[in-house]
C-alpha atoms as a PDB file:
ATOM      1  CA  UNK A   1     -23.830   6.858  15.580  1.00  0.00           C
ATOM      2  CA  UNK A   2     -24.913   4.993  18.875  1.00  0.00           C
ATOM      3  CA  UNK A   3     -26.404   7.938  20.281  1.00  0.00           C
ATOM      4  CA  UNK A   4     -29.037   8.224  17.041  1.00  0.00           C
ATOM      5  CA  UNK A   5     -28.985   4.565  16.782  1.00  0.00           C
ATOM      6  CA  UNK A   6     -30.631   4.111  20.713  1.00  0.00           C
ATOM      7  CA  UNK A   7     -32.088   7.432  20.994  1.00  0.00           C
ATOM      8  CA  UNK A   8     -33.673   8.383  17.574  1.00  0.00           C
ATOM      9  CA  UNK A   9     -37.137   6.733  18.691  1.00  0.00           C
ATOM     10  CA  UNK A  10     -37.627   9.823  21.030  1.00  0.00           C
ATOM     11  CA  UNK A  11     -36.959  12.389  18.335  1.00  0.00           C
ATOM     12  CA  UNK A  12     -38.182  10.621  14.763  1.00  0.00           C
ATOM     13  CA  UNK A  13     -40.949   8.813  14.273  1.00  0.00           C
ATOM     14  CA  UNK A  14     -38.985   6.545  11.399  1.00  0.00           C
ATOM     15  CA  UNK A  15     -36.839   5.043  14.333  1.00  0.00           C
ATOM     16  CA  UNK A  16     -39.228   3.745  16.322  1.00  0.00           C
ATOM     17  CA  UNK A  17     -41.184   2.437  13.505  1.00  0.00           C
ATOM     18  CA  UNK A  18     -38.364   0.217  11.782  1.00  0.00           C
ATOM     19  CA  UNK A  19     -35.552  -1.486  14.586  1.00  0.00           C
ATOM     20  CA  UNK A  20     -35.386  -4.134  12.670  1.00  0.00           C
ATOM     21  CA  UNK A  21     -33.265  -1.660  10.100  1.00  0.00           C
ATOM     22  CA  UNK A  22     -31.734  -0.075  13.030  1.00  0.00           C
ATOM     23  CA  UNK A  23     -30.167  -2.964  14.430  1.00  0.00           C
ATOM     24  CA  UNK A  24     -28.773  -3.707  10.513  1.00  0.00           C
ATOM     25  CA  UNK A  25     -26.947  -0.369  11.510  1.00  0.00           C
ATOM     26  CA  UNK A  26     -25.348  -2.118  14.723  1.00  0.00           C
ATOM     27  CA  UNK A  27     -22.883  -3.894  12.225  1.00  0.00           C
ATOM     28  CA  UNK A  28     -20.849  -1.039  11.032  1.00  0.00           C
ATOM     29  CA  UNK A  29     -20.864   0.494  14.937  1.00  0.00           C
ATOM     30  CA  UNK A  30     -19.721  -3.124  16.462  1.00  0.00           C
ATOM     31  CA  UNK A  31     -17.047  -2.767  13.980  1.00  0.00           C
ATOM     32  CA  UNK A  32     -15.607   1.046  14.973  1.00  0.00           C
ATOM     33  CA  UNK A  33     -15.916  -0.289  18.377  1.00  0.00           C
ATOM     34  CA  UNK A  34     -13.398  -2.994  18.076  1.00  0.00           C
ATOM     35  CA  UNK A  35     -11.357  -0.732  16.479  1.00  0.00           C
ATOM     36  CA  UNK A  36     -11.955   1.525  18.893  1.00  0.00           C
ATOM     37  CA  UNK A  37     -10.505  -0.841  21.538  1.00  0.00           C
ATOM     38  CA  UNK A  38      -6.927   0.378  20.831  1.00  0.00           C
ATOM     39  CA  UNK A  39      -7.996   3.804  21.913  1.00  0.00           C
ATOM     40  CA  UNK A  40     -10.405   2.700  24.908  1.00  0.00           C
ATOM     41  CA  UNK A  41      -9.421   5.903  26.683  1.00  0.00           C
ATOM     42  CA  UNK A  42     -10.340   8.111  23.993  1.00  0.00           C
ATOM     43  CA  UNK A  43     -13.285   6.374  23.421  1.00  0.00           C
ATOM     44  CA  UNK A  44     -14.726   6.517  26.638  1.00  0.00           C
ATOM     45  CA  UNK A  45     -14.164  10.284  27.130  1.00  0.00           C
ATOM     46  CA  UNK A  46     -15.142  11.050  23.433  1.00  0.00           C
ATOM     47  CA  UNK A  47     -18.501   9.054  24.133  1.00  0.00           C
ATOM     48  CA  UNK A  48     -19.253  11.420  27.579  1.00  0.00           C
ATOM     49  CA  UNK A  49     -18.676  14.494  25.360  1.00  0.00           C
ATOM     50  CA  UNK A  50     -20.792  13.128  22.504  1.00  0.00           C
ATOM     51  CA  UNK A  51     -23.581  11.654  24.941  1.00  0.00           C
ATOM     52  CA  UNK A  52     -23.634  15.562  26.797  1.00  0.00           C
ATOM     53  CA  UNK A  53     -23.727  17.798  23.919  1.00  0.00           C
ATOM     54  CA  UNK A  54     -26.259  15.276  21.408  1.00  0.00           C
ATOM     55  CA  UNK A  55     -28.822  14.905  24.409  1.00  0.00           C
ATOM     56  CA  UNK A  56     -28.716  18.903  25.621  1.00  0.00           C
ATOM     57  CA  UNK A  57     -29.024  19.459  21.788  1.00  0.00           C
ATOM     58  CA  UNK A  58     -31.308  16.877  20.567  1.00  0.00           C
ATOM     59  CA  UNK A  59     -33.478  16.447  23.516  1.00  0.00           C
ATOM     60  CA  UNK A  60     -33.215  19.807  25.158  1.00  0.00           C
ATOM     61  CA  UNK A  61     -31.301  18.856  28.604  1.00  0.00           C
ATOM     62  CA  UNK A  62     -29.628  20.975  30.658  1.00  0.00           C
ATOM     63  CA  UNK A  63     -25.919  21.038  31.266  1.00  0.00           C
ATOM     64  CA  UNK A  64     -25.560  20.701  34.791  1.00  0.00           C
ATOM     65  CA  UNK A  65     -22.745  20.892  37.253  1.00  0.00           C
ATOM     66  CA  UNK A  66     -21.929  17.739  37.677  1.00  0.00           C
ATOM     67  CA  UNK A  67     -22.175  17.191  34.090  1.00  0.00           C
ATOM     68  CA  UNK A  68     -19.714  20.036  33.770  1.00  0.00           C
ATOM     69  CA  UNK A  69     -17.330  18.310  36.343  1.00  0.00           C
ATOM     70  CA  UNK A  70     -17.663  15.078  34.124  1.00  0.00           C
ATOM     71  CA  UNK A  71     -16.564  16.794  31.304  1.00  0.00           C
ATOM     72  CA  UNK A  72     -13.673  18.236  32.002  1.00  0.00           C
ATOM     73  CA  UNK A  73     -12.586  14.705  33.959  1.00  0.00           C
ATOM     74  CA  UNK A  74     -13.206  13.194  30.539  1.00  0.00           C
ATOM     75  CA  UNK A  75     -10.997  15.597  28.738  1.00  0.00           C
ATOM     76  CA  UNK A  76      -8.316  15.764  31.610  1.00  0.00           C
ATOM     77  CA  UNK A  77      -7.924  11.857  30.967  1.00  0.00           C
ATOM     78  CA  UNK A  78      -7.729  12.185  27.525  1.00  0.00           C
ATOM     79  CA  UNK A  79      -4.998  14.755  27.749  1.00  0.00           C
ATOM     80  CA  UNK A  80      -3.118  12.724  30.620  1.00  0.00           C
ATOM     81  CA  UNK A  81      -3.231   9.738  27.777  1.00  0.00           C
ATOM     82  CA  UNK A  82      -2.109  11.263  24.595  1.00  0.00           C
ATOM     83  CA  UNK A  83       0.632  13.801  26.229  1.00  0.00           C
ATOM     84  CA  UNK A  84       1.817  12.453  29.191  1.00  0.00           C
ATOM     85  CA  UNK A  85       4.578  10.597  27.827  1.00  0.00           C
END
């Protein structure tokens, strides 16, 4: 939802037209992020994945190496988190 919520105004007109509505959107996000807070690890590595694959779809970017060698870092800590025990 962040990632349409800051970036729509390059794809949709409608975005940048209205971020006054937009930022009535920020309430429900603030809220899954203090949730999210319990689960700051998964977040953080959920939020690279999310960022990669919504701006290579979205805006056309290329998946690069380093952006490969983020990814699996991001997944690497989220499996270190959830199954090391």
């Amino acid at each position: 939802m962040t990632w349409f919520q800051l970036n729509g105004q390059f794809i949709w007109s409608w975005f940048k037209d209205h971020p006054l509505t937009l930022c009535l959107f920020g309430v429900p996000v603030s809220y899954l992020y203090i949730l999210a807070t319990k689960y700051s690890f998964v977040g953080f590595a959920v939020g690279m994945i999310t960022f990669t694959i919504f701006t290579s779809i979205f805006l056309g970017e290329g998946i690069s190496n380093k952006t490969i060698i983020s990814l699996l870092l991001a997944s690497a800590l989220v499996c270190i988190q959830v199954f090391w025990k």
